[in-house]
N, C-alpha and C. Protein backbone atom coordinates (compact mmCIF):
# COMPACT_ATOMS: atom_id res chain seq x y z
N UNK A 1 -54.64 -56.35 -24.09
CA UNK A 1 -53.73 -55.27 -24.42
C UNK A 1 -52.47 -55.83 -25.08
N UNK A 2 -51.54 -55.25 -26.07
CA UNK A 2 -50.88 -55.51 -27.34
C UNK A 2 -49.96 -54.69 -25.67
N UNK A 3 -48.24 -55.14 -26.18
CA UNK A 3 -46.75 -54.83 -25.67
C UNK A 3 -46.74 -53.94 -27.39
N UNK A 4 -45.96 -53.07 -27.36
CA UNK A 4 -45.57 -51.73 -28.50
C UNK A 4 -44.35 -51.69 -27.96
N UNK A 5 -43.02 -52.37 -28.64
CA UNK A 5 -41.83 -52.09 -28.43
C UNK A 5 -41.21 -50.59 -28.47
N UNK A 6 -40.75 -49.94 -27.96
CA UNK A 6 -39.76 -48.43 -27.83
C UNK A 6 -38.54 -49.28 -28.58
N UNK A 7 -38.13 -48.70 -29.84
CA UNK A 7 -36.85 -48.89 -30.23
C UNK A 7 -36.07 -48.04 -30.09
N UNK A 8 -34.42 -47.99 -30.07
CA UNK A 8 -33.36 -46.80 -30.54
C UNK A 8 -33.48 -47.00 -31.82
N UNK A 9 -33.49 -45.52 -32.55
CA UNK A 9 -33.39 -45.37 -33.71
C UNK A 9 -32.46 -45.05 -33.97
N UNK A 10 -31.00 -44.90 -33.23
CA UNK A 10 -29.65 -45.23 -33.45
C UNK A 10 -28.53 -45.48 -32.54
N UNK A 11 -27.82 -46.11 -33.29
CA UNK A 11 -26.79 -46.16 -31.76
C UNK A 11 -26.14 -45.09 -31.35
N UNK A 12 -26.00 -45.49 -30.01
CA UNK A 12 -25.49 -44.72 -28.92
C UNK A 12 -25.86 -44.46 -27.29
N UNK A 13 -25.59 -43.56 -27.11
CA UNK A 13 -25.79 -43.75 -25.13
C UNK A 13 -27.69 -43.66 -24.83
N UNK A 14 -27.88 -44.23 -24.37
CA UNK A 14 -29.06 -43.90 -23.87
C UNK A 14 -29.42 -43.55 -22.44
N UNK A 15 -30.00 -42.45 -22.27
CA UNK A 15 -30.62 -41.67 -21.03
C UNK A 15 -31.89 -41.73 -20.33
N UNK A 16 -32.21 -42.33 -19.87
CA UNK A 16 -33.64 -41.58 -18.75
C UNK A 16 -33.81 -40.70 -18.74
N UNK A 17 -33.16 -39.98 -18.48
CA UNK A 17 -33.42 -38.65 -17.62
C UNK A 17 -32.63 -37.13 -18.59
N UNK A 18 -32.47 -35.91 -19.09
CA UNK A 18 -32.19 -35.05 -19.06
C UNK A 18 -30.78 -34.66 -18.89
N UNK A 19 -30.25 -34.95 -17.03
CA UNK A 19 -29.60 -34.39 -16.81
C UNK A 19 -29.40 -35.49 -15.44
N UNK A 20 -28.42 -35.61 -14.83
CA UNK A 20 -27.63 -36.78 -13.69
C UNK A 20 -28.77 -36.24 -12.20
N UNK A 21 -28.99 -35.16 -12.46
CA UNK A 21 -29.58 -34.34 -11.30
C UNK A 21 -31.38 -34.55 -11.54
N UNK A 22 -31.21 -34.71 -12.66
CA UNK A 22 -33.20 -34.75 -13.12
C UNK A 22 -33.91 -35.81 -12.94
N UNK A 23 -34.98 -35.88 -12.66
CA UNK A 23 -36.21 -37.25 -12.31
C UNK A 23 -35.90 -37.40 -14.16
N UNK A 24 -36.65 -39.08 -13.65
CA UNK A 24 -36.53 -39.85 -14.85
C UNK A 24 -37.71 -39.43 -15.88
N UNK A 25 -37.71 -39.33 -17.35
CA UNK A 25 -38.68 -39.21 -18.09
C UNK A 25 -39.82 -40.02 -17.73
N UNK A 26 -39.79 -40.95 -17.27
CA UNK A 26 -40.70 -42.18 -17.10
C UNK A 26 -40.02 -43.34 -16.28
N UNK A 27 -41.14 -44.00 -15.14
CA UNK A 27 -40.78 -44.83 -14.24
C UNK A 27 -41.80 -46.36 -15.10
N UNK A 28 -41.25 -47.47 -14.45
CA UNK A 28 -42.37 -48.27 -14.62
C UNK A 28 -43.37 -48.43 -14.15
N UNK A 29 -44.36 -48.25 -15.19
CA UNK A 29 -46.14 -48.31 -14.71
C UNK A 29 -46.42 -47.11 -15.41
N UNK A 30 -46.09 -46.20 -15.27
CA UNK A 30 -46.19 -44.37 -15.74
C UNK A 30 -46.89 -44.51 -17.20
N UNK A 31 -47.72 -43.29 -16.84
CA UNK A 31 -48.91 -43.81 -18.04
C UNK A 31 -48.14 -42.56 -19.38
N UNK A 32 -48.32 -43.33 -20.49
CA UNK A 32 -47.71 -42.44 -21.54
C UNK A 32 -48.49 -41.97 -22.43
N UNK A 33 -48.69 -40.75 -23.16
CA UNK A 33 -49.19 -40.40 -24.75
C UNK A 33 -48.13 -40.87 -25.71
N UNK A 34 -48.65 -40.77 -27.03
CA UNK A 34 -47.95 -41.18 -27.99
C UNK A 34 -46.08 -39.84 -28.60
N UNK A 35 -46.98 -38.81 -27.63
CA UNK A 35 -45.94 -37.66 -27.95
C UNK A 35 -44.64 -37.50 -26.66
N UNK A 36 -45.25 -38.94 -25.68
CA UNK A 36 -44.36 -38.32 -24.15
C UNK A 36 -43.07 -38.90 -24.37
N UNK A 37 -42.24 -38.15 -24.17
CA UNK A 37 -40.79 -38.36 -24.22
C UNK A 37 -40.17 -38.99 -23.58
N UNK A 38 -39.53 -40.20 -23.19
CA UNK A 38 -39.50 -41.10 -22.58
C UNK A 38 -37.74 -41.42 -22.86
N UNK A 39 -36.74 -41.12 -23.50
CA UNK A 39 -35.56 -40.97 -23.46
C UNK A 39 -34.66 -39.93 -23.94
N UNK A 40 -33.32 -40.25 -24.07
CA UNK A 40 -32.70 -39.45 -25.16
C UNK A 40 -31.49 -40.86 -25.55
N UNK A 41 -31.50 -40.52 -26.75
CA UNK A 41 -29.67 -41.27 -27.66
C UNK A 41 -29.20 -40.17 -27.74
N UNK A 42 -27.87 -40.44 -27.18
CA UNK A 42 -26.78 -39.08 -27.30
C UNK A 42 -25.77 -39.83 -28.37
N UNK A 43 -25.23 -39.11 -29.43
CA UNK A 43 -24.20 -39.71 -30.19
C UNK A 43 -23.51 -38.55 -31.33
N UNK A 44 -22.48 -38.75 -30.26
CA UNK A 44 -21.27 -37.41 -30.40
C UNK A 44 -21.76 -36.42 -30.04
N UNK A 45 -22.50 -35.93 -28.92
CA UNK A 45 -22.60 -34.76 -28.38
C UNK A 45 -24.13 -34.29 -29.22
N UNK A 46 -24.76 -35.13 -29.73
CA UNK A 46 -26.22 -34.69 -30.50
C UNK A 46 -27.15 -35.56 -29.36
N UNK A 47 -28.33 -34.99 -29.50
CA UNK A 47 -29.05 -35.58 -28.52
C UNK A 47 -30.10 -35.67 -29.05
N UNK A 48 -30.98 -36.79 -29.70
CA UNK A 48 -32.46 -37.16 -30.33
C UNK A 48 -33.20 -37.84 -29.32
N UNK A 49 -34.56 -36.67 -29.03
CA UNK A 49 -35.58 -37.12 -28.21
C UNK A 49 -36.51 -38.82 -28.32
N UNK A 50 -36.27 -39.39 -27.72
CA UNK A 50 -37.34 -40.86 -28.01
C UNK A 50 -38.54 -40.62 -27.36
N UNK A 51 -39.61 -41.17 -28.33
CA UNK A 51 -41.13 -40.76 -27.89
C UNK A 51 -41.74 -42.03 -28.07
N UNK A 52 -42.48 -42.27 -26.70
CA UNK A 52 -43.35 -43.40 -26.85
C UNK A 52 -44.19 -43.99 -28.25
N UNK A 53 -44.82 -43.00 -28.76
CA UNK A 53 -45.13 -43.64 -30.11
C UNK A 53 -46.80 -44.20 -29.88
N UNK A 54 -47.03 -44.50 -29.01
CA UNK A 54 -47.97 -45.28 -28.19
C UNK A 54 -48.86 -44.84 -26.95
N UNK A 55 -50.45 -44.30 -26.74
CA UNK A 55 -50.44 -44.37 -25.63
C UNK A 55 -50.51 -46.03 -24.57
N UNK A 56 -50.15 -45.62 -23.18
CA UNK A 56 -50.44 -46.84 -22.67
C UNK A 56 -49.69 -46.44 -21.15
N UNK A 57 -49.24 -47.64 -20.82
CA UNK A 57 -48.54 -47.75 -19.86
C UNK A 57 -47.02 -48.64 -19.76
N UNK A 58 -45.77 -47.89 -18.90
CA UNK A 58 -44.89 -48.58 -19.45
C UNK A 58 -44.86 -49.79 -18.19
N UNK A 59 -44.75 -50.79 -19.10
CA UNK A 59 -44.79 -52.07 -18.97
C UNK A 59 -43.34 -52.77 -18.35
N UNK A 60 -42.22 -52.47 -19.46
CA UNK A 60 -41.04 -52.90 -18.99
C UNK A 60 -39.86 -51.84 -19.63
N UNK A 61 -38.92 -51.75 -18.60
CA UNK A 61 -37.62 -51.03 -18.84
C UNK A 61 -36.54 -52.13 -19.05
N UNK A 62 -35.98 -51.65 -20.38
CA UNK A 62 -34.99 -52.93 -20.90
C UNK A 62 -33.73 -52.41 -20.84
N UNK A 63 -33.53 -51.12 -21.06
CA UNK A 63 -31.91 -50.47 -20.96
C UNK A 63 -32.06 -49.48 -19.73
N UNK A 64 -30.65 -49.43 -18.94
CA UNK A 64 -30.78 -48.45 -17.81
C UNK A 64 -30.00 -47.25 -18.20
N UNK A 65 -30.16 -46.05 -17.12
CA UNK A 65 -29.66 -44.95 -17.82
C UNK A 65 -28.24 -44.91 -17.73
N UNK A 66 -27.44 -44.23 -19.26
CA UNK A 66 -25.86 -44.37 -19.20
C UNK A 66 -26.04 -45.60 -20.15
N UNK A 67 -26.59 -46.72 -20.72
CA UNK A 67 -26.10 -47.53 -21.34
C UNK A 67 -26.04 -47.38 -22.95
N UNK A 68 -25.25 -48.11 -23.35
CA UNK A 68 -24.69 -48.32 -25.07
C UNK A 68 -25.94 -48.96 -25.36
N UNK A 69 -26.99 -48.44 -26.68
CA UNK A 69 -27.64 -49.25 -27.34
C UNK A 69 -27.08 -49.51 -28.74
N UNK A 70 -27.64 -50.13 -29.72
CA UNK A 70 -27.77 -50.30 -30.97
C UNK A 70 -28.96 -49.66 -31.39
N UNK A 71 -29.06 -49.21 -33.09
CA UNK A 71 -29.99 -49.17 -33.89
C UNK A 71 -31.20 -50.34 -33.57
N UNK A 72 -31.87 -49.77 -33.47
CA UNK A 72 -33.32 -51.33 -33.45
C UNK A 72 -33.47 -51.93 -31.98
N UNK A 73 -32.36 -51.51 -30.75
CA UNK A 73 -32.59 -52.49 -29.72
C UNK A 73 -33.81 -51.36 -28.98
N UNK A 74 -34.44 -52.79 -28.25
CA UNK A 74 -36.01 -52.45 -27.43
C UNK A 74 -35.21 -51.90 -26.49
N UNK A 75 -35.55 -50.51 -26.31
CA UNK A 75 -35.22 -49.39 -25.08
C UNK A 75 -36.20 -49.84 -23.84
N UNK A 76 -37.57 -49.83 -24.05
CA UNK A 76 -38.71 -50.46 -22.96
C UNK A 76 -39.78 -51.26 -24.07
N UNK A 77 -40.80 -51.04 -23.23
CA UNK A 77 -42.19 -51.63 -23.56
C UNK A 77 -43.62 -51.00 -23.66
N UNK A 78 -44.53 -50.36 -23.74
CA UNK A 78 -45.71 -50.04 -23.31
C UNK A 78 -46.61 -50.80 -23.74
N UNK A 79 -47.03 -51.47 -22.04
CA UNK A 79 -48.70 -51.95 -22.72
C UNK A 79 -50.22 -51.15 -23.25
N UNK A 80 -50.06 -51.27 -24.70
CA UNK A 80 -51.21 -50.32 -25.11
C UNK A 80 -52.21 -50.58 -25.42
């Protein structure tokens, strides 16, 4: 099985979850489709859904929720 990097496709905050109160989009191990939604980048009050891209399983979590990414940085992993 191939690792399929999750990138941010821009900077800004990145989320797990929805909402401070909501289960996480995805835990590690949690099996994904290519359409399952697996974060959000918030930047200035806009919010763009991140989608696995990949089915598989997620492998590794690289940013936690609340943190600053960049354009291009690996959000997680799925082994697909």
């Amino acid at each position: 099985m191939a690792l399929h990097d999750i990138v941010s496709p821009l900077p800004g905050t990145f989320y797990r979850r929805s909402s401070p109160d909501a289960p996480f989009y995805v835990e590690l191990d949690a099996a994904v489709q290519p359409d399952t939604v697996v974060g959000l980048v918030e930047v200035m009050k806009q919010f763009t859904e991140i989608e696995s891209g990949v089915a598989g399983r997620v492998a590794e979590l690289l940013v936690e929720d609340g943190e600053p990414v960049d354009a291009g940085q690996v959000l997680m992993r799925v082994e697909a």
